[in-house]
C-alpha atoms as a PDB file:
ATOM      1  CA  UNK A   1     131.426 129.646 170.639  1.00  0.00           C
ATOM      2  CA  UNK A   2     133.151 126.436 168.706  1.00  0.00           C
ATOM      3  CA  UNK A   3     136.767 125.533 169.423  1.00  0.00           C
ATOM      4  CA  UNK A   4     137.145 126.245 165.832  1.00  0.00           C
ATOM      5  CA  UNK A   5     136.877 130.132 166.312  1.00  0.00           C
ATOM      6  CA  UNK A   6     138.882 130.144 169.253  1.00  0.00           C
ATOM      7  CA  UNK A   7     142.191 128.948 167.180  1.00  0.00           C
ATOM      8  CA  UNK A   8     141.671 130.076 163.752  1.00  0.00           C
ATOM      9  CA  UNK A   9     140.637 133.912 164.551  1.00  0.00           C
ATOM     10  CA  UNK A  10     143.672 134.428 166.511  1.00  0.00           C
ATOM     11  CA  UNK A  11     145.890 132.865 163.234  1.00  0.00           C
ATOM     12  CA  UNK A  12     143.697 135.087 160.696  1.00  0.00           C
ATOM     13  CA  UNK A  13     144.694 137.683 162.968  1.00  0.00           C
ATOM     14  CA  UNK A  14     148.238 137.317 162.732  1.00  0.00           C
ATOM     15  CA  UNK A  15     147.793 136.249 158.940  1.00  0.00           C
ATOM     16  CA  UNK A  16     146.879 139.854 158.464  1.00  0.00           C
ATOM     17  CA  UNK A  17     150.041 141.321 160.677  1.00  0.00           C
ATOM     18  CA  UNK A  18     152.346 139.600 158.752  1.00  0.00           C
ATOM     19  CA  UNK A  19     150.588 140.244 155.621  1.00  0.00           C
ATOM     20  CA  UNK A  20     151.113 144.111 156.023  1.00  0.00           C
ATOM     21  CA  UNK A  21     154.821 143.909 156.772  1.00  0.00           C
ATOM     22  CA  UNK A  22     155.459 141.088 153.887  1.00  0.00           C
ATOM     23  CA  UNK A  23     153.530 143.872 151.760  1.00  0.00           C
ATOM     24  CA  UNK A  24     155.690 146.519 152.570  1.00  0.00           C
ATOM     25  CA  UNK A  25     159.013 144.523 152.494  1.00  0.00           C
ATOM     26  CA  UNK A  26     158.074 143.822 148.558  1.00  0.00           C
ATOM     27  CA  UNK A  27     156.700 147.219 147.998  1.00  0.00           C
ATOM     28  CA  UNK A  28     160.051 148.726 149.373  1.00  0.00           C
ATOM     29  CA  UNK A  29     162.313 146.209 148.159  1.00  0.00           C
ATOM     30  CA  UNK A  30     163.467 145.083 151.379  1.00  0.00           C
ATOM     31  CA  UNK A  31     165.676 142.086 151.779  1.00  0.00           C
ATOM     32  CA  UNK A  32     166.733 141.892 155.181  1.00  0.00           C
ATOM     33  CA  UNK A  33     165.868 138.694 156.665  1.00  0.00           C
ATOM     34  CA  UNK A  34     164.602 137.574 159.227  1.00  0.00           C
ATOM     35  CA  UNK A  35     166.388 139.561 161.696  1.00  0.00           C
ATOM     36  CA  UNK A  36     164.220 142.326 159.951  1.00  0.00           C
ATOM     37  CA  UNK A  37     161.082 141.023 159.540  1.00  0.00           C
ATOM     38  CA  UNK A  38     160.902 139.607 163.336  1.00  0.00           C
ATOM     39  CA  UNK A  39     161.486 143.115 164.320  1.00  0.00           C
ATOM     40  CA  UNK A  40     158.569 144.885 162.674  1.00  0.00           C
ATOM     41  CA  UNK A  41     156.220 141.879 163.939  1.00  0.00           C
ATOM     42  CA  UNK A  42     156.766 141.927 167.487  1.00  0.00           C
ATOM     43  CA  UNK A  43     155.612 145.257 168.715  1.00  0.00           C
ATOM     44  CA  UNK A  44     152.687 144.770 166.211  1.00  0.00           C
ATOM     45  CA  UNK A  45     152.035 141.579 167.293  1.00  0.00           C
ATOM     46  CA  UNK A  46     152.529 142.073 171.493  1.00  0.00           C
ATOM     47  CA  UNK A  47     149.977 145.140 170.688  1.00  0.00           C
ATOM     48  CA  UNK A  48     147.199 143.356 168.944  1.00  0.00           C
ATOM     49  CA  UNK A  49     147.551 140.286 171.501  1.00  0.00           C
ATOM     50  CA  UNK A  50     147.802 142.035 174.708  1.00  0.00           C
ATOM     51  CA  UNK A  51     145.127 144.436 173.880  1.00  0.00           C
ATOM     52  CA  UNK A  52     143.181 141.296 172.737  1.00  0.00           C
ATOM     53  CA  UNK A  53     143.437 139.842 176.311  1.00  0.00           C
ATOM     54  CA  UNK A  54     141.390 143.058 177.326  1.00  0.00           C
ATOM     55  CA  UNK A  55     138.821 143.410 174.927  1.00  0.00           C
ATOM     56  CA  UNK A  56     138.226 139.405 174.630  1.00  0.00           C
ATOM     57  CA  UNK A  57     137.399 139.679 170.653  1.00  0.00           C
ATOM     58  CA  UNK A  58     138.933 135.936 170.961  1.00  0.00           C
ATOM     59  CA  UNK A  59     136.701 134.596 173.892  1.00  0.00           C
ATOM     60  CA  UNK A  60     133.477 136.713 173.905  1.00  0.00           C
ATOM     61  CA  UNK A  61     131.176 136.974 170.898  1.00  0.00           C
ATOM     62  CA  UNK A  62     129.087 139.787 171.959  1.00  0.00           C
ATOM     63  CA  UNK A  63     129.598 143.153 170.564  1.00  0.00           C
ATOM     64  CA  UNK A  64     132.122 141.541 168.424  1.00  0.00           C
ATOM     65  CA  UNK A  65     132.584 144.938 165.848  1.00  0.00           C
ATOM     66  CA  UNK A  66     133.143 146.949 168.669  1.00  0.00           C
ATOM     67  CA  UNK A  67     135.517 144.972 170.143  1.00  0.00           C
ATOM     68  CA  UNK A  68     137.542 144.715 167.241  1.00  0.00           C
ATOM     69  CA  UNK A  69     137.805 148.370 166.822  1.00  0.00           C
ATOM     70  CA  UNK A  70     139.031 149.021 170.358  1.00  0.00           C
ATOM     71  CA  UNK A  71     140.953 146.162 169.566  1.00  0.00           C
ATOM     72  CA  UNK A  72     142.432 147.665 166.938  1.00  0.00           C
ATOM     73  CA  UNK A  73     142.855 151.323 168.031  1.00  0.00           C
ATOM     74  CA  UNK A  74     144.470 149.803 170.905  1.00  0.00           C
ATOM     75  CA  UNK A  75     146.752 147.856 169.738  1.00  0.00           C
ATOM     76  CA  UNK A  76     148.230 150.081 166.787  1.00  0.00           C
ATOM     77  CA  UNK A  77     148.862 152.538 169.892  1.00  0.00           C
ATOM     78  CA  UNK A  78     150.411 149.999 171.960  1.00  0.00           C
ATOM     79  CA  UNK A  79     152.827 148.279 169.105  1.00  0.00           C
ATOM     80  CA  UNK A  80     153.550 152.250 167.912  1.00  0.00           C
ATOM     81  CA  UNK A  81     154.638 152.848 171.589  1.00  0.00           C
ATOM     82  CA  UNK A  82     156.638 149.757 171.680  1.00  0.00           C
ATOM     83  CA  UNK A  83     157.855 150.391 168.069  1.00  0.00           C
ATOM     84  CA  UNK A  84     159.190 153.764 168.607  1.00  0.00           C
ATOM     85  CA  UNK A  85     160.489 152.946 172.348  1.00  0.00           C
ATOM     86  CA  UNK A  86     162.316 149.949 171.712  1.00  0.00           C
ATOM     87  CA  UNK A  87     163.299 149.726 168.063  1.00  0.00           C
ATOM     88  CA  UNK A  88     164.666 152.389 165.570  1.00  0.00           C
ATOM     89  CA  UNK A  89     161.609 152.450 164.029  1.00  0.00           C
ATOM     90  CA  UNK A  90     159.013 156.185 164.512  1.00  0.00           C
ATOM     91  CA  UNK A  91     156.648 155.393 166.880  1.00  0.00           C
ATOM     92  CA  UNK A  92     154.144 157.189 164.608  1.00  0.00           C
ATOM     93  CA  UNK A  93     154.413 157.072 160.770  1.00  0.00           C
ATOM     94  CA  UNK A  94     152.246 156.834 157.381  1.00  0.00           C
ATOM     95  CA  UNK A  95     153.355 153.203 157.975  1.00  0.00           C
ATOM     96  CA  UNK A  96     150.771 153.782 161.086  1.00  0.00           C
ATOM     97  CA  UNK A  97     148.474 155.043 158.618  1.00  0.00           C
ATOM     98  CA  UNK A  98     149.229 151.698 156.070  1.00  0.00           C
ATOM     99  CA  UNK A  99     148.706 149.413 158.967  1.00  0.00           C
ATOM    100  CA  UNK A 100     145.558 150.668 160.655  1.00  0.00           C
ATOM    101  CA  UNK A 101     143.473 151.064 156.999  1.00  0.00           C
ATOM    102  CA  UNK A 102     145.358 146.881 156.190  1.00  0.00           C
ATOM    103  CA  UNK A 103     144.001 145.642 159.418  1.00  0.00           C
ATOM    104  CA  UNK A 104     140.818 147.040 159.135  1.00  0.00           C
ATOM    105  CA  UNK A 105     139.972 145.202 155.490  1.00  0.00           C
ATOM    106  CA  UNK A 106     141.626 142.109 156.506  1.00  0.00           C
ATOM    107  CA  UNK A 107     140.774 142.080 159.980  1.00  0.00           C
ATOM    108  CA  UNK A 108     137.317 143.420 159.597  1.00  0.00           C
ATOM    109  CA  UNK A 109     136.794 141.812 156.294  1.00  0.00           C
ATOM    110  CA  UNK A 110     137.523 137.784 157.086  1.00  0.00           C
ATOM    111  CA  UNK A 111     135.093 138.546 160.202  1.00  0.00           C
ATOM    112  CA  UNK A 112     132.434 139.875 157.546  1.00  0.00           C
ATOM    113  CA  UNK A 113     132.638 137.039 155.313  1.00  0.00           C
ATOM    114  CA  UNK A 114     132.482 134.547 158.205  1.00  0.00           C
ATOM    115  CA  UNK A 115     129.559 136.498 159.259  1.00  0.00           C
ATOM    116  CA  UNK A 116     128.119 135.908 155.575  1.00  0.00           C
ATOM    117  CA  UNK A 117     129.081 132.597 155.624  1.00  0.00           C
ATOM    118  CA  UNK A 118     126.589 131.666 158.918  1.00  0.00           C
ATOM    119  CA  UNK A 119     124.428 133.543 157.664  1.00  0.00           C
ATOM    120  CA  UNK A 120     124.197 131.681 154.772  1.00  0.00           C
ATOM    121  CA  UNK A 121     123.969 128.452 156.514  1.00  0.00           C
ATOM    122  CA  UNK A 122     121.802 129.676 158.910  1.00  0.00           C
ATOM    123  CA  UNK A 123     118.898 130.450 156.084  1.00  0.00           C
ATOM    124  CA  UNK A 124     120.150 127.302 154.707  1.00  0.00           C
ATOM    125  CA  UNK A 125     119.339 125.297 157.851  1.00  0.00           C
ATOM    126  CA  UNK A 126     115.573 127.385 158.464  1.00  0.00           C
ATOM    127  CA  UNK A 127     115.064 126.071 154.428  1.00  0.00           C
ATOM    128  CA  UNK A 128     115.493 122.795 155.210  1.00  0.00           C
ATOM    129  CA  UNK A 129     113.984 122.732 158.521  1.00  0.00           C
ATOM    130  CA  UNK A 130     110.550 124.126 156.921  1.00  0.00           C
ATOM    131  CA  UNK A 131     110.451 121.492 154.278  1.00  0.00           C
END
């Protein structure tokens, strides 16, 4: 694994959290702040994190897919747990709904187009290598 994928996965990651709530502020027309915004991230965020320190999607590089998706079953129950217990949020919603089907193209999809990307090197590399 290269130092490179241990930092930038985890900041992809939380590029797609905070692209689903900035989404939903402008679809809504919200204007709250700050205040607002650091509310809806942190149970979404302390979710996908802690469940990440389980399932290792940031430190092991086997069975990478299926990590993800306990990853990210686990962590939209563990944020909607902590959204509903400790904010005045639902803890289930269509905004449940929103976020699970968001994280799974973003989350899913930068991880596929990395995976395209070796690829392509890879073959690129085997070319050159034969010549």
């Amino acid at each position: 694994m290269t130092t490179r994928r241990i930092w930038l996965a985890p900041i992809l990651d939380l590029a797609c959290i905070v692209g689903v709530i900035l989404g939903g502020a402008g679809q809504h027309n919200i204007n709250e702040g700050i205040s607002w915004f650091l509310m809806v991230l942190w149970p979404l965020a302390v979710g996908w994190y802690g469940v990440s320190l389980l399932t290792k999607i940031y430190t092991s590089t086997d069975r990478e897919w299926a990590r993800l998706l306990v990853n990210l079953a686990g962590g939209m129950l563990v944020g909607s747990v902590l959204r509903g217990t400790f904010t005045d949020r639902p803890m289930f919603s269509i905004f449940t709904v929103i976020y699970v089907a968001w994280m799974v193209l973003t989350a899913f999809g930068w991880r596929f187009v990395a995976m395209l990307g070796k690829m392509r090197r890879d073959r690129r590399q085997r070319v050159a290598r034969a010549m």
